[in-house]
C-alpha atoms as a PDB file:
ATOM      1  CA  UNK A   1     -48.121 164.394 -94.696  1.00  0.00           C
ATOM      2  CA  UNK A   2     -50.199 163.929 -91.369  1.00  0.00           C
ATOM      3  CA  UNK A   3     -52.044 166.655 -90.578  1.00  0.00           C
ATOM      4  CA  UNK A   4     -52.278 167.437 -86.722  1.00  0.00           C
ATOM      5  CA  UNK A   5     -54.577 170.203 -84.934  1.00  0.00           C
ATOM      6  CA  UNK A   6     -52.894 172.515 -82.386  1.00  0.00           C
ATOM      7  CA  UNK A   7     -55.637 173.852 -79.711  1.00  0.00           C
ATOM      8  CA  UNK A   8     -54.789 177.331 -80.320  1.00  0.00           C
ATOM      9  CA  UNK A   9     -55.324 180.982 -81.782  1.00  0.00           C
ATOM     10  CA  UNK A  10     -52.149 182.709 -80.814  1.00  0.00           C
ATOM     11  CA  UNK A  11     -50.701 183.241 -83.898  1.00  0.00           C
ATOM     12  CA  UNK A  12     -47.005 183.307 -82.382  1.00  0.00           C
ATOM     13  CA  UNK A  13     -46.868 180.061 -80.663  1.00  0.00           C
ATOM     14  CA  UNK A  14     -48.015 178.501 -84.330  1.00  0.00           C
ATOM     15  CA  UNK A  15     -45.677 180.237 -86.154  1.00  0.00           C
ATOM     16  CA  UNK A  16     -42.518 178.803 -83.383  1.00  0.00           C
ATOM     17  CA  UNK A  17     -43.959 175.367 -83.545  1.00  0.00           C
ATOM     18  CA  UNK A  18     -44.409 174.897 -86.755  1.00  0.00           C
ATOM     19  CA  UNK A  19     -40.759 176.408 -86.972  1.00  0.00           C
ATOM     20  CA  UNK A  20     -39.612 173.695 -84.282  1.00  0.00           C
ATOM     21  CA  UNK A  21     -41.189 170.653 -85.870  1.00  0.00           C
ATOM     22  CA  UNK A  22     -40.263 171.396 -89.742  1.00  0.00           C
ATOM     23  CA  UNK A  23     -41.966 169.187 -92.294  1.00  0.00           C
ATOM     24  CA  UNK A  24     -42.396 166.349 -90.432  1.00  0.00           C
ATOM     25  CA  UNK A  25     -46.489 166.983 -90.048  1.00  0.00           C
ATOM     26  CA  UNK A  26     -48.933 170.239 -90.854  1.00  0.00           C
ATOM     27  CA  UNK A  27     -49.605 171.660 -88.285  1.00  0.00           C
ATOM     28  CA  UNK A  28     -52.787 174.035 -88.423  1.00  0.00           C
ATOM     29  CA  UNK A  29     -54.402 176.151 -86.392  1.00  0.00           C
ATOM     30  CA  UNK A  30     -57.695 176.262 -84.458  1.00  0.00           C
ATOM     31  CA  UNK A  31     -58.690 179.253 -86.757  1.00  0.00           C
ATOM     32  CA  UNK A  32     -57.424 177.537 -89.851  1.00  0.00           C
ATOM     33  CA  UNK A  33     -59.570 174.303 -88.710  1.00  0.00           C
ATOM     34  CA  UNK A  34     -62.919 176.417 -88.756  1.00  0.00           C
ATOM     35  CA  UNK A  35     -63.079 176.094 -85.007  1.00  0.00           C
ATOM     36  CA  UNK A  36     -64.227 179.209 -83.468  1.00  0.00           C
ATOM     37  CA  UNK A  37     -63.700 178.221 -79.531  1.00  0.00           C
ATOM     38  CA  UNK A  38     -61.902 179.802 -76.436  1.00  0.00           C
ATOM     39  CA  UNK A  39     -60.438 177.293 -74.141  1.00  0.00           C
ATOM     40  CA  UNK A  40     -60.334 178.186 -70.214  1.00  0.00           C
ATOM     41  CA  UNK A  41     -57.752 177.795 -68.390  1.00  0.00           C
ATOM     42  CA  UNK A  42     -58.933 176.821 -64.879  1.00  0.00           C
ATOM     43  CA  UNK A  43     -56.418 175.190 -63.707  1.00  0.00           C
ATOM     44  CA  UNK A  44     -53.711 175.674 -60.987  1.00  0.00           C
ATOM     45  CA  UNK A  45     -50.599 174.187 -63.341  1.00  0.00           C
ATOM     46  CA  UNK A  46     -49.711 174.587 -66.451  1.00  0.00           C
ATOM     47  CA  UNK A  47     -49.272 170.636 -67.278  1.00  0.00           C
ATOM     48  CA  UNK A  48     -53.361 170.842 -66.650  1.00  0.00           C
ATOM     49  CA  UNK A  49     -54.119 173.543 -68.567  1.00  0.00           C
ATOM     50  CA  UNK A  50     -52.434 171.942 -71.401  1.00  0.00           C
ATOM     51  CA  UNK A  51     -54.437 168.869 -70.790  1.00  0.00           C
ATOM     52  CA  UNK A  52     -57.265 170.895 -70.656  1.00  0.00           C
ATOM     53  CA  UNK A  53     -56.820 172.134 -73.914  1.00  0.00           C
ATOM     54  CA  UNK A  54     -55.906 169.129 -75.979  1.00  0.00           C
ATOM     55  CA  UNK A  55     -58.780 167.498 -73.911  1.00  0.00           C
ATOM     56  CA  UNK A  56     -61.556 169.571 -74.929  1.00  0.00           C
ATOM     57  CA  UNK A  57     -60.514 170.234 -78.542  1.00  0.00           C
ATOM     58  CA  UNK A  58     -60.065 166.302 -79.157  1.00  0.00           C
ATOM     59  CA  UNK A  59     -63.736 165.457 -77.660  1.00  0.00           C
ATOM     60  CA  UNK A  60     -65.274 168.470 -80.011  1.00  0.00           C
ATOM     61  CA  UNK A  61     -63.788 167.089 -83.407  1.00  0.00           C
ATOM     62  CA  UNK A  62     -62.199 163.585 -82.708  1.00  0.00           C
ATOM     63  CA  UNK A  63     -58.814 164.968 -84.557  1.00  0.00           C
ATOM     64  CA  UNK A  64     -55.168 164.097 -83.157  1.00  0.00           C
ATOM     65  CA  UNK A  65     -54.571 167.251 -81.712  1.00  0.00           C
ATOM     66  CA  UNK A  66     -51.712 168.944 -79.303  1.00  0.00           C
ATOM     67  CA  UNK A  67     -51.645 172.284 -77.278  1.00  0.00           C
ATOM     68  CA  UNK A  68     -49.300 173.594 -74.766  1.00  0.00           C
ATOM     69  CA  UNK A  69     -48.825 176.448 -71.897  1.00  0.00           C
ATOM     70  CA  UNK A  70     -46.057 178.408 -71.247  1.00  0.00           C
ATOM     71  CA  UNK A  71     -45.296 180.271 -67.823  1.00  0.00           C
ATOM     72  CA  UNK A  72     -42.573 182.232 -66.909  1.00  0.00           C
ATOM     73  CA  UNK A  73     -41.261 181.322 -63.507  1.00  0.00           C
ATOM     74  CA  UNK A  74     -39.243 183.881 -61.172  1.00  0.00           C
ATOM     75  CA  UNK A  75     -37.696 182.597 -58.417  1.00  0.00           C
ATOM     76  CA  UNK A  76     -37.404 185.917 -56.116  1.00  0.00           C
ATOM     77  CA  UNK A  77     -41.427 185.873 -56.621  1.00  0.00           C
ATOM     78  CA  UNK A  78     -41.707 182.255 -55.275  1.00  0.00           C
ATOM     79  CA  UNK A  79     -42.828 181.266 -59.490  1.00  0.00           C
ATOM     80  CA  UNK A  80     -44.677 183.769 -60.503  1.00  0.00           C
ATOM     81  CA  UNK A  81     -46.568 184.620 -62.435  1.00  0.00           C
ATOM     82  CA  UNK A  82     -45.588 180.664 -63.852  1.00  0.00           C
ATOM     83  CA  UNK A  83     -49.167 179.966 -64.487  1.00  0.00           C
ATOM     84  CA  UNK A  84     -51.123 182.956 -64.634  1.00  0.00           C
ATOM     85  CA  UNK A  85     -47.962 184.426 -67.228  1.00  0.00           C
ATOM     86  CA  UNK A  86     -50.819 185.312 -69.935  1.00  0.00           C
ATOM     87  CA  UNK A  87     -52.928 187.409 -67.316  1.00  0.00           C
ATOM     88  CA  UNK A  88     -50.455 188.327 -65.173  1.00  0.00           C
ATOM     89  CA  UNK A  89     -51.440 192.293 -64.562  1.00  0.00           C
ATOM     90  CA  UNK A  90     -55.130 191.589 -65.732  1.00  0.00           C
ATOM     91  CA  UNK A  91     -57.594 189.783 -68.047  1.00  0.00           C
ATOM     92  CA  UNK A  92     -56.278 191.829 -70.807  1.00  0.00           C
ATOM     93  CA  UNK A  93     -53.297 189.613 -71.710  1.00  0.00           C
ATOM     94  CA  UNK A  94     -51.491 193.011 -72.641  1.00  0.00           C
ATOM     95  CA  UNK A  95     -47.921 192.160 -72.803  1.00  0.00           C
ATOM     96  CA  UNK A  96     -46.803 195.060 -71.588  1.00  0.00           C
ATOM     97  CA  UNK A  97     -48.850 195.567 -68.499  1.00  0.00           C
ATOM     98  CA  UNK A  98     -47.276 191.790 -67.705  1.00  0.00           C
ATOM     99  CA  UNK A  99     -44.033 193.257 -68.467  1.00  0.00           C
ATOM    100  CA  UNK A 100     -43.927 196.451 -66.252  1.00  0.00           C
ATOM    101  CA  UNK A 101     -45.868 194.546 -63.482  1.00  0.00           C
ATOM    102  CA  UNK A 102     -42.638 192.024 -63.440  1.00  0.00           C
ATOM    103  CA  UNK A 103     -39.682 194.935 -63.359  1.00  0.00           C
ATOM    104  CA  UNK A 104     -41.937 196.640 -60.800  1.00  0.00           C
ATOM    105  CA  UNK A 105     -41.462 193.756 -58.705  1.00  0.00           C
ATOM    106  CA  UNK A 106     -38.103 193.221 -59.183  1.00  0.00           C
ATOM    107  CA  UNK A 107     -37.138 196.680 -58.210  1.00  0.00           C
ATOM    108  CA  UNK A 108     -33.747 196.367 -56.320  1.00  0.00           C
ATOM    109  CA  UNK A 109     -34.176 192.602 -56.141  1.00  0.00           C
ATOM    110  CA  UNK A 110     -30.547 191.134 -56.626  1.00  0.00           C
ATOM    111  CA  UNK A 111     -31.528 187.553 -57.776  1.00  0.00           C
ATOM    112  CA  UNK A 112     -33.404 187.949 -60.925  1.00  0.00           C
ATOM    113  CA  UNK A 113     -33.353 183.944 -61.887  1.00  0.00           C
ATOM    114  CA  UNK A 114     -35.991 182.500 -63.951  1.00  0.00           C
ATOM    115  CA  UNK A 115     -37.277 180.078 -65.961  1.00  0.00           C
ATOM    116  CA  UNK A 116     -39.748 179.631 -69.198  1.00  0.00           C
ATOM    117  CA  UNK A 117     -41.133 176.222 -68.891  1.00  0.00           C
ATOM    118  CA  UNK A 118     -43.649 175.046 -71.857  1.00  0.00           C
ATOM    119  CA  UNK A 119     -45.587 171.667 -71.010  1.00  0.00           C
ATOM    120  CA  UNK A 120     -47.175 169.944 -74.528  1.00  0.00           C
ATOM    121  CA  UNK A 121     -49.988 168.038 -74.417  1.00  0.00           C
ATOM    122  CA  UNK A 122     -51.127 165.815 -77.173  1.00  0.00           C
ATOM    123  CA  UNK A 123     -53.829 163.350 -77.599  1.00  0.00           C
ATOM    124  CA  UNK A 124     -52.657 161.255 -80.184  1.00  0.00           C
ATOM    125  CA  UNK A 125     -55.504 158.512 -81.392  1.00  0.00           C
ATOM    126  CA  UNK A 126     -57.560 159.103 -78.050  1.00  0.00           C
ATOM    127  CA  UNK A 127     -54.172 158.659 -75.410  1.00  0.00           C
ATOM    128  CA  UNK A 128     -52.187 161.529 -74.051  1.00  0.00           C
ATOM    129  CA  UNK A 129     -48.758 162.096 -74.070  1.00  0.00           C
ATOM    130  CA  UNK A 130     -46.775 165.386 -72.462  1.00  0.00           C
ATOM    131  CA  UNK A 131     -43.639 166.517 -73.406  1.00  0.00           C
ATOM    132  CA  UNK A 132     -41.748 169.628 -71.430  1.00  0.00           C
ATOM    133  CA  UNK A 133     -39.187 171.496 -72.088  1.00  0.00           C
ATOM    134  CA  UNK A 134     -37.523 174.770 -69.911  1.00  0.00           C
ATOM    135  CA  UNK A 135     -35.136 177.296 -70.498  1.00  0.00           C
ATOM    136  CA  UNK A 136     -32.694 178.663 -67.879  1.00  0.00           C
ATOM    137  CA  UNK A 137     -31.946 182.402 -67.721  1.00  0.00           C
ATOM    138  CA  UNK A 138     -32.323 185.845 -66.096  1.00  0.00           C
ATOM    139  CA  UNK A 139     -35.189 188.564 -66.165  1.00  0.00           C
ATOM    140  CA  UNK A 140     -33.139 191.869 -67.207  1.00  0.00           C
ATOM    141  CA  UNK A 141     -33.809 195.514 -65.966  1.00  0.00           C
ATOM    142  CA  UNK A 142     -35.149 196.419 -68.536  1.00  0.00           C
ATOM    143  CA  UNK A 143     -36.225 195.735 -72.031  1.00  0.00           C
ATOM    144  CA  UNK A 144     -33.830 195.176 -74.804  1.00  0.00           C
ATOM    145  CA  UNK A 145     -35.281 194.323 -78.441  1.00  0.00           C
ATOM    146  CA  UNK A 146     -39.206 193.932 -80.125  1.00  0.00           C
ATOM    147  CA  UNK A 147     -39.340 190.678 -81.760  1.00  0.00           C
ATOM    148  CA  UNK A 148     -40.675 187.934 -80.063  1.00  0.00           C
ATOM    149  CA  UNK A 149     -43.718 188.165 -78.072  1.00  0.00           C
ATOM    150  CA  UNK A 150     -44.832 187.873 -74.439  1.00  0.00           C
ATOM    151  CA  UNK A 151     -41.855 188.264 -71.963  1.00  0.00           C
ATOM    152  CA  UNK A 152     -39.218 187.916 -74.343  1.00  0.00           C
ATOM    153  CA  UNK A 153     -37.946 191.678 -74.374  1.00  0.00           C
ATOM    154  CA  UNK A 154     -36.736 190.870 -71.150  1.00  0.00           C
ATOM    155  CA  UNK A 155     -35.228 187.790 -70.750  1.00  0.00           C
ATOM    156  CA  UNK A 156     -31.720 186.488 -71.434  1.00  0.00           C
ATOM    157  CA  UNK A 157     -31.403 182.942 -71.492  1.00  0.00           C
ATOM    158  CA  UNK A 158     -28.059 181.453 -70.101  1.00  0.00           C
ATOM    159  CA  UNK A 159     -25.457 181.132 -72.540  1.00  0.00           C
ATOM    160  CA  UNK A 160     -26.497 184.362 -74.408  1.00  0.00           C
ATOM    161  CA  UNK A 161     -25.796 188.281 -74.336  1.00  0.00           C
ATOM    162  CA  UNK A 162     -28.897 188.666 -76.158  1.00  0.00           C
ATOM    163  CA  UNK A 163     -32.531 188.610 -74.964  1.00  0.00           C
ATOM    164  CA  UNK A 164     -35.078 186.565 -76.989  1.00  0.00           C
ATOM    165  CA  UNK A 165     -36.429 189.785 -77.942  1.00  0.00           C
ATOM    166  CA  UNK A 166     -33.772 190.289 -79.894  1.00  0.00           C
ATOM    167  CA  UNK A 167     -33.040 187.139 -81.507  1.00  0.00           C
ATOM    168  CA  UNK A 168     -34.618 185.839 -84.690  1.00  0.00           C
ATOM    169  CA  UNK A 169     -37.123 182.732 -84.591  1.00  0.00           C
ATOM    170  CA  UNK A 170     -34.352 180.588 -85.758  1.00  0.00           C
ATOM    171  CA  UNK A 171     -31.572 181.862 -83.213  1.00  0.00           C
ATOM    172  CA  UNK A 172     -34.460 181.803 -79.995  1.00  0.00           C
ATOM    173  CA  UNK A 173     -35.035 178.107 -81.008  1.00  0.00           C
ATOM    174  CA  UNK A 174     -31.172 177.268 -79.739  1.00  0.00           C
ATOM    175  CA  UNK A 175     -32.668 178.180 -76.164  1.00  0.00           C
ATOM    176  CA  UNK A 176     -36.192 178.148 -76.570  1.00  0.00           C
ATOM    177  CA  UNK A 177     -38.108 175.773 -73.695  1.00  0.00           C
ATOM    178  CA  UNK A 178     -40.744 175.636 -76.733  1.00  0.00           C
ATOM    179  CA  UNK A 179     -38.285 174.099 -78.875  1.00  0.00           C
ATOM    180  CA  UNK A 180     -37.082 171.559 -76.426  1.00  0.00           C
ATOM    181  CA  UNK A 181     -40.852 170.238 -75.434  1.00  0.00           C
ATOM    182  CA  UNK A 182     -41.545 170.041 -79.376  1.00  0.00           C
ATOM    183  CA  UNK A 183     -38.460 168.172 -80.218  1.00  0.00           C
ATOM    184  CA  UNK A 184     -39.685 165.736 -77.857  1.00  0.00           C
ATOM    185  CA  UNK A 185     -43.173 165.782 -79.516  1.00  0.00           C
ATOM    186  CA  UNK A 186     -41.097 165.138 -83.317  1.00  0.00           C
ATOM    187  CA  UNK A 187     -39.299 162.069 -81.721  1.00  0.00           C
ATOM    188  CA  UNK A 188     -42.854 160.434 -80.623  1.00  0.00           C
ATOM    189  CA  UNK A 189     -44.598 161.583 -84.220  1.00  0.00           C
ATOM    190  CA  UNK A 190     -41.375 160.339 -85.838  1.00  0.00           C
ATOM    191  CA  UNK A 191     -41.923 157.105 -83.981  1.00  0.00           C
ATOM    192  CA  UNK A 192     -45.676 156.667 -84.552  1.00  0.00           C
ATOM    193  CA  UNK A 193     -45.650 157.657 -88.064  1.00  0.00           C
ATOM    194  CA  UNK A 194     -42.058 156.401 -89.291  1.00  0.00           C
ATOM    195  CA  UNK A 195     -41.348 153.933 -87.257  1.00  0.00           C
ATOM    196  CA  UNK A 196     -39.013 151.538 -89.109  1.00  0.00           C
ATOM    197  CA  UNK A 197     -37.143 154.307 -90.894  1.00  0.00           C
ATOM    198  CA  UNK A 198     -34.346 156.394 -89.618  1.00  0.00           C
ATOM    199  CA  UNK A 199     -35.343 159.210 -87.474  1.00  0.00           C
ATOM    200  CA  UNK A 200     -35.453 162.779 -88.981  1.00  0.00           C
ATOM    201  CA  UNK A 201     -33.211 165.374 -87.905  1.00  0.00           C
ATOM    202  CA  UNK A 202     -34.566 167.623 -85.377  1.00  0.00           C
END
């Protein structure tokens, strides 16, 4: 089974991916790698963060490698806090600061439409490829359920009744913007690694 390094330490994001692409390829972990490194995230979008990621990681240990960013993107506060989702009420990263610093905004605010949009990045024998996926939905008033992580307590993806924060891994996948940019990632692995046999259900 190839082995493939994602450029991260969030212990969630591993545990969705590797749910997303199966048994296709191992996925491990920076920590699990012995690689004891924080990326930055400098950028201004979060197609070049994940570059940034993927890029740096793949020049320290010459290993196929992928990462990705996530943002969360509210339309009635022109995207935000898309890019800066992680940090959005600080350099703490505390979800729940983020999460009261979003219904605080949104106080009386009628159109509650947003977006998660994850973009993947993976340098795959020294070339880059990006895969992204989104998911459609609405930021509720407040939150509803404690699995999950991040923002997912309070948003409801189109097509649901339930928040992700109350959905299991396997029901969040259905919707999940992660899912969608890593099934995209399967097809090319399927394709670089199989490529004369039949395709592997996603």
């Amino acid at each position: 089974m190839t082995k493939l390094l994602f450029a991260t330490n969030n212990a969630h994001k591993i545990e969705e991916i590797r749910s997303a692409i199966g048994h296709l390829v191992h996925v491990i972990g920076l920590k699990e790698a012995g690689i004891d490194i924080d990326i930055p995230e400098p950028h201004p979008t979060i197609r070049e963060n994940a570059s940034e990621k993927s890029s740096v990681v793949f020049a320290r240990t010459g290993i196929s490698c992928f990462s990705e960013d996530t943002g969360l993107e509210i339309d009635a506060l022109n995207g935000d806090p898309g890019v800066r989702s992680a940090r959005y009420a600080g350099e703490g990263k505390s979800s729940e600061d983020n999460i009261d610093k979003v219904l605080s905004a949104l106080q009386g605010v009628a159109n509650r439409k947003a977006r998660f949009r994850t973009v993947i990045s993976l340098v795959w024998k020294g070339s880059e490829q990006l895969f992204e996926g989104t998911c459609e939905g609405q930021i509720l008033p407040e939150r509803q359920g404690s699995s999950g992580f991040g923002y997912d307590a309070i948003f409801l993806p189109d097509g649901s009744a339930r928040s992700f924060g109350q959905m299991s891994l396997e029901e969040k996948n259905a919707f999940s913007h992660r899912r969608k940019a890593a099934d995209k990632l399967v097809l090319f692995l399927q394709q670089q690694t199989h490529p004369s046999k039949p395709k592997l259900p996603l």
